[in-house]
Structure formats: structure tokens, C-alpha cells
N, C-alpha and C. Protein backbone atom coordinates (compact mmCIF):
# COMPACT_ATOMS: atom_id res chain seq x y z
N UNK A 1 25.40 46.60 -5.92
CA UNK A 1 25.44 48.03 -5.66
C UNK A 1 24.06 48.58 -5.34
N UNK A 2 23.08 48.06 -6.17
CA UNK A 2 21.84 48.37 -5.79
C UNK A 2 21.32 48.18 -3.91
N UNK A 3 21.36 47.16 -3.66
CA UNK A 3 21.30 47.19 -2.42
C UNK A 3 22.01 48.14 -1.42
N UNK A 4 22.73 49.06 -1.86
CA UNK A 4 23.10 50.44 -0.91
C UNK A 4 22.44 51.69 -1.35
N UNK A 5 21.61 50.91 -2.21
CA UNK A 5 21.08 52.13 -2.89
C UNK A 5 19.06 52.04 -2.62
N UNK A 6 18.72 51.87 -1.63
CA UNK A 6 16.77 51.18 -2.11
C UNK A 6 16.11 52.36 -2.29
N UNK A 7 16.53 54.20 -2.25
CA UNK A 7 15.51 54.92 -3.59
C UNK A 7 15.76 54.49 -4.37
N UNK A 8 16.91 53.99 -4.88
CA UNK A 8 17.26 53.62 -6.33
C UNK A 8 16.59 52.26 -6.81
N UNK A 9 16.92 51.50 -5.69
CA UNK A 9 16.39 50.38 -6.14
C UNK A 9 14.90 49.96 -5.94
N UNK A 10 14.04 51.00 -5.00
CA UNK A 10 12.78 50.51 -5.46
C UNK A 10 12.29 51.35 -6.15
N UNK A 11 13.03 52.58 -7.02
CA UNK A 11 12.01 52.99 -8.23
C UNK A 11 12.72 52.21 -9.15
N UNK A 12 13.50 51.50 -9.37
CA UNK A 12 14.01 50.39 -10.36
C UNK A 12 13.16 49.39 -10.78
N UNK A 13 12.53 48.92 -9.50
CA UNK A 13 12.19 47.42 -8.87
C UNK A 13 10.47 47.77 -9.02
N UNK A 14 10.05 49.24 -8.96
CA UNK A 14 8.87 49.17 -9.10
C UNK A 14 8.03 50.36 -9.45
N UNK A 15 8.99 51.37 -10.43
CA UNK A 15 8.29 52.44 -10.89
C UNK A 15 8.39 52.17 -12.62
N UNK A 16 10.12 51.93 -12.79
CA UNK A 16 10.22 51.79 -13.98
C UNK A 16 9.47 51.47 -15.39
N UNK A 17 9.11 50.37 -14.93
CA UNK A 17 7.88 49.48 -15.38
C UNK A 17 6.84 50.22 -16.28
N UNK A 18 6.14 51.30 -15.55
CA UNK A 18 5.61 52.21 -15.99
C UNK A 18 5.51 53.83 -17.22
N UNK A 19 7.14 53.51 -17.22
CA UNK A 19 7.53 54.49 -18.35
C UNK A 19 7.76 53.88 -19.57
N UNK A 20 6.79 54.66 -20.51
CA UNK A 20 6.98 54.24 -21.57
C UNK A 20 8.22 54.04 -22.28
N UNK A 21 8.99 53.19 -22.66
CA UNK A 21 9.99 53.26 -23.92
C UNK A 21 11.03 53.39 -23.01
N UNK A 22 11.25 53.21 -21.71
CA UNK A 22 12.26 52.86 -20.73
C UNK A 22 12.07 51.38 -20.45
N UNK A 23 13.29 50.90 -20.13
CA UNK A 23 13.88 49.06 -19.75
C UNK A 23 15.03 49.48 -18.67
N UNK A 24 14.82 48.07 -18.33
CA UNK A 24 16.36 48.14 -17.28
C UNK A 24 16.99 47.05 -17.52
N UNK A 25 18.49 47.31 -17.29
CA UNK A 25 19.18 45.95 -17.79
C UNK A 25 19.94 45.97 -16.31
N UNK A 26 20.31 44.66 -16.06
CA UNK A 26 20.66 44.69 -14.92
C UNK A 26 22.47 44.16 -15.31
N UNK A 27 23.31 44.99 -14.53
CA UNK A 27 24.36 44.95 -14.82
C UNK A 27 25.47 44.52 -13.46
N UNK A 28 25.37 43.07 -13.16
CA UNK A 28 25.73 43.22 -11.53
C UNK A 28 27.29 44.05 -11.06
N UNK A 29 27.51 45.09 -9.96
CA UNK A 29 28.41 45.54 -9.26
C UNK A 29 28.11 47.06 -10.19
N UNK A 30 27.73 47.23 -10.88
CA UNK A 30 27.98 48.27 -12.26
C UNK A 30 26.88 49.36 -11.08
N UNK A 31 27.20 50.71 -11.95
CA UNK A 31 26.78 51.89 -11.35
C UNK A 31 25.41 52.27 -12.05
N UNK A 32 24.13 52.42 -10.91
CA UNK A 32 22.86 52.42 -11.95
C UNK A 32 22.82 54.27 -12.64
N UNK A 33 23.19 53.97 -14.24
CA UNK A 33 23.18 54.91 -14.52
C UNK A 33 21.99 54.71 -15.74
N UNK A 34 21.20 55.78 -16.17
CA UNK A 34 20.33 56.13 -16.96
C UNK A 34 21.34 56.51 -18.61
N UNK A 35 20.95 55.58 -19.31
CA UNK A 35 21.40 55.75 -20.66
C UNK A 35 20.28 56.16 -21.73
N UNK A 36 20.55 57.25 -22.43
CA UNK A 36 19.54 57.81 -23.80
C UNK A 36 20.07 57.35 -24.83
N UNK A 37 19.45 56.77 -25.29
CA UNK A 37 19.68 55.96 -26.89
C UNK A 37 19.24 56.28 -28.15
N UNK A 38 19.49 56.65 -29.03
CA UNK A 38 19.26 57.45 -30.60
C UNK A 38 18.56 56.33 -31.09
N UNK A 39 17.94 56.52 -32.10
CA UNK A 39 17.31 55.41 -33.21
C UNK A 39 18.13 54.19 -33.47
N UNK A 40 19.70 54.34 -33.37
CA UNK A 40 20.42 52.99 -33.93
C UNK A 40 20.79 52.34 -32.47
N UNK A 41 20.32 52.90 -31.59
CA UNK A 41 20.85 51.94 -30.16
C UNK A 41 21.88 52.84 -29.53
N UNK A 42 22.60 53.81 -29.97
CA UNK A 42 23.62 54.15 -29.67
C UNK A 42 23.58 55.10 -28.35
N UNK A 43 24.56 55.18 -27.15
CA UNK A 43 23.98 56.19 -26.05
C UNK A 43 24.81 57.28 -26.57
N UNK A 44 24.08 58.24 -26.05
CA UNK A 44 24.02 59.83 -26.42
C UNK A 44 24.14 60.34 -25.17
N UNK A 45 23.56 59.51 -23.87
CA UNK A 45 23.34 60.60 -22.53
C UNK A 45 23.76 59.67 -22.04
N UNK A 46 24.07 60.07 -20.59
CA UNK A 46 24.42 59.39 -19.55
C UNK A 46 23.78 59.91 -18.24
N UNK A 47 22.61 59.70 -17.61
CA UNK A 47 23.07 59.75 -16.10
C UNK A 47 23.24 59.12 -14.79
N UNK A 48 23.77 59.72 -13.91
CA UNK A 48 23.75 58.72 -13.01
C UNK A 48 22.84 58.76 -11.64
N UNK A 49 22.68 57.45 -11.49
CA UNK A 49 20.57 57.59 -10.86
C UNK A 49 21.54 57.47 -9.00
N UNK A 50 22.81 57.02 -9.14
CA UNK A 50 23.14 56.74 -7.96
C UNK A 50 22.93 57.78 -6.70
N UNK A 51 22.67 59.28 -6.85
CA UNK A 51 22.72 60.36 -6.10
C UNK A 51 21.58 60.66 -5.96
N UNK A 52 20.59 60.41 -6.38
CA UNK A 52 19.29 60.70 -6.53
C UNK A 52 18.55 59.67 -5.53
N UNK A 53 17.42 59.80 -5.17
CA UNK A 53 16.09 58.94 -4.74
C UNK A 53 15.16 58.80 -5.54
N UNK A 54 14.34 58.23 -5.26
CA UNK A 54 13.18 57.82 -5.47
C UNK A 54 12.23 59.15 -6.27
N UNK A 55 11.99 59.46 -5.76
CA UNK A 55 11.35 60.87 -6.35
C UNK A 55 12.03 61.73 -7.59
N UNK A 56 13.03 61.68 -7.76
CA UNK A 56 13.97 62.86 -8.49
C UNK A 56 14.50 61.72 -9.48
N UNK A 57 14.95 60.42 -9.66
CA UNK A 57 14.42 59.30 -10.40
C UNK A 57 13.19 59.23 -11.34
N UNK A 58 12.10 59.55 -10.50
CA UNK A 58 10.88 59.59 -11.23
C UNK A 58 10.59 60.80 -12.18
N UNK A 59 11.09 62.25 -11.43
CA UNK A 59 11.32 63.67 -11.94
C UNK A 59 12.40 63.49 -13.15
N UNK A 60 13.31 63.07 -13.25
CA UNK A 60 14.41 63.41 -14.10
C UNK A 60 13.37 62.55 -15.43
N UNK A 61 13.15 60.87 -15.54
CA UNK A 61 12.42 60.67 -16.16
C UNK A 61 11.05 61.37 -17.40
N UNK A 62 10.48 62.00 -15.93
CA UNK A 62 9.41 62.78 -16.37
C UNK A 62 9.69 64.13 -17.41
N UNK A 63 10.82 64.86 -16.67
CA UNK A 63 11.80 66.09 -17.25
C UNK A 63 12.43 65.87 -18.86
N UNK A 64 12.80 64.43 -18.95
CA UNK A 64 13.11 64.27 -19.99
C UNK A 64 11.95 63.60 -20.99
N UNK A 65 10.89 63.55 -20.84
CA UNK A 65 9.56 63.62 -21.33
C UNK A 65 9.35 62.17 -21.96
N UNK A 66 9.56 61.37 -20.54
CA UNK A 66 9.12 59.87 -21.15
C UNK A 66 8.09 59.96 -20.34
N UNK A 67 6.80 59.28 -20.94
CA UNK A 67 5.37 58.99 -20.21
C UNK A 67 5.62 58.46 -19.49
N UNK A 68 4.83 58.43 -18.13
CA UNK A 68 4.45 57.37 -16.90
C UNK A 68 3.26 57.20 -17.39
N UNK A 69 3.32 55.84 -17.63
CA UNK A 69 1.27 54.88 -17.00
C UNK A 69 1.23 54.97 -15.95
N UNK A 70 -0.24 55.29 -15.69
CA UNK A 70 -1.04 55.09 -14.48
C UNK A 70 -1.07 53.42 -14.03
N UNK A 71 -1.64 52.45 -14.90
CA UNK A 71 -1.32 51.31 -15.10
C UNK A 71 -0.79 50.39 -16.55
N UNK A 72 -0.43 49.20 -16.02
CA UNK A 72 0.91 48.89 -17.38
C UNK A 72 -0.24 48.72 -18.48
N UNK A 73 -1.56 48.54 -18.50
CA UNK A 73 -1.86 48.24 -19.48
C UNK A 73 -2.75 50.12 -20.61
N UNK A 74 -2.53 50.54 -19.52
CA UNK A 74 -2.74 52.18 -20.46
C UNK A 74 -2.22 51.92 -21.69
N UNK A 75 -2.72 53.20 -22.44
CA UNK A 75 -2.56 53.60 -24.08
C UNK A 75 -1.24 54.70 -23.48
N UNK A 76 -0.62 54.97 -24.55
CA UNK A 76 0.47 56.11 -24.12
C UNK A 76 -0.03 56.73 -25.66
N UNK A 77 -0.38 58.21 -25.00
CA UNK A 77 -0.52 58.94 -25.79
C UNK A 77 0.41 59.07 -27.21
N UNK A 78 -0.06 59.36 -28.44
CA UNK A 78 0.76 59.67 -29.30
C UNK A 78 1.93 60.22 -29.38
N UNK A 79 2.07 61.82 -28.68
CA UNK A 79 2.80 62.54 -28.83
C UNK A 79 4.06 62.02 -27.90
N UNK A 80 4.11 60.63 -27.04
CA UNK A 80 4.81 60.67 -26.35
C UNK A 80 5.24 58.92 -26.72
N UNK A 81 4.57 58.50 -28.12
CA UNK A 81 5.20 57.14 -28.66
C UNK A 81 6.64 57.05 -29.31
N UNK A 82 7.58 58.48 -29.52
CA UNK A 82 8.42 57.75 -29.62
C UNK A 82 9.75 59.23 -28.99
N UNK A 83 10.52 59.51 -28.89
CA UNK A 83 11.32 60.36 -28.43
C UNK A 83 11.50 61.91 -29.83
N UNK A 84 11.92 62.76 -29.50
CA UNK A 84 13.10 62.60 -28.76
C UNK A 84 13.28 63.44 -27.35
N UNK A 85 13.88 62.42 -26.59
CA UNK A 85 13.84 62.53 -24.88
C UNK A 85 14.97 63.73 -24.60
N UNK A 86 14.87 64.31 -24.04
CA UNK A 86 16.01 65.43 -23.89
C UNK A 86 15.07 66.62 -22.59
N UNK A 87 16.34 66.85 -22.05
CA UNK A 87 16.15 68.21 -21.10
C UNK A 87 16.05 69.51 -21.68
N UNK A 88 14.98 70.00 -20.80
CA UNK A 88 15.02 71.54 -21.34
C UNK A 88 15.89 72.04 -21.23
N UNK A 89 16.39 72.75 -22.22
CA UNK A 89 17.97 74.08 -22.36
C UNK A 89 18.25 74.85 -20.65
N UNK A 90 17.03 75.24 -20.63
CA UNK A 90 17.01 75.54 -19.35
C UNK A 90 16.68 74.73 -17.71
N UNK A 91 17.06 73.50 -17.76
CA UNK A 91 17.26 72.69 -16.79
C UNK A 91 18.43 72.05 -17.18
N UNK A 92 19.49 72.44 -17.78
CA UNK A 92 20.61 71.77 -18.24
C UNK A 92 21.78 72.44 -17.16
């Protein structure tokens, strides 16, 4: 599915990487959707990255206040070592 998708799949393939406390699991034919996970693993959110590009991928990320590194080996600030990740009330 990814391959009908390359905003999707090259901020997958080569932005991801960079956000702190984000992974990707690769799920073949499956729909690339963004899952938020609570302390016990459990998903809480769902979205789906399929409508989006490259940019708004990186924005929604950012919106929900996971760090980007500049490079993989940066420090990630404190305030942004552990969640909780969520949209503003008012971007909901």
C-alpha cells in the first residue's frame, strides 16, 4: 500500500527516524495509520497518515508534541522525554 502512497512513504522511510519516542512497524497491505499508545502499550488514538503528505505527516507529529532531531544522535530535551502526546482542544 505504501508504494501508492511516496509522501507517505518517504516521510516513513526517512523522517520518522527522527522523532523522538515514535517507531514504525511495518504491516504489509495494512493502512499506514498513526497509533498513540498510553503507558501499558495500549492505543488510545488512531490516525490515518494515508490522506496526508509529506509535510502534514511531519505537522500532525509535531502538533501532537513529539520532538524532531535535527540529527539521530541529538539530546531530546527533557520536557519532551516522555508524553503525553495529544492535540490541542483547539485543533481537534
Amino acid at each position: 500500500r505504501l508504494n501508492r502512497l511516496p509522501e507517505v512513504k518517504a516521510f516513513i522511510r526517512e523522517d520518522v527516524k527522527f522523532f523522538h519516542n515514535v517507531e514504525y512497524k511495518a504491516i504489509p497491505g495494512a493502512n499506514p495509520d498513526l497509533f498513540l499508545l498510553n503507558a501499558a502499550g495500549e492505543k488510545v488514538q488512531k490516525f490515518d497518515l494515508s490522506k496526508l503528505n509529506r509535510k502534514e505527516c511531519e505537522a500532525l507529529l509535531t502538533d501532537l508534541g513529539f520532538y524532531k532531531k535535527i540529527s539521530s544522535n541529538e539530546e531530546v530535551p527533557e520536557e519532551f522525554q516522555k508524553g503525553p502526546y495529544a492535540l490541542k482542544r483547539d485543533e481537534l
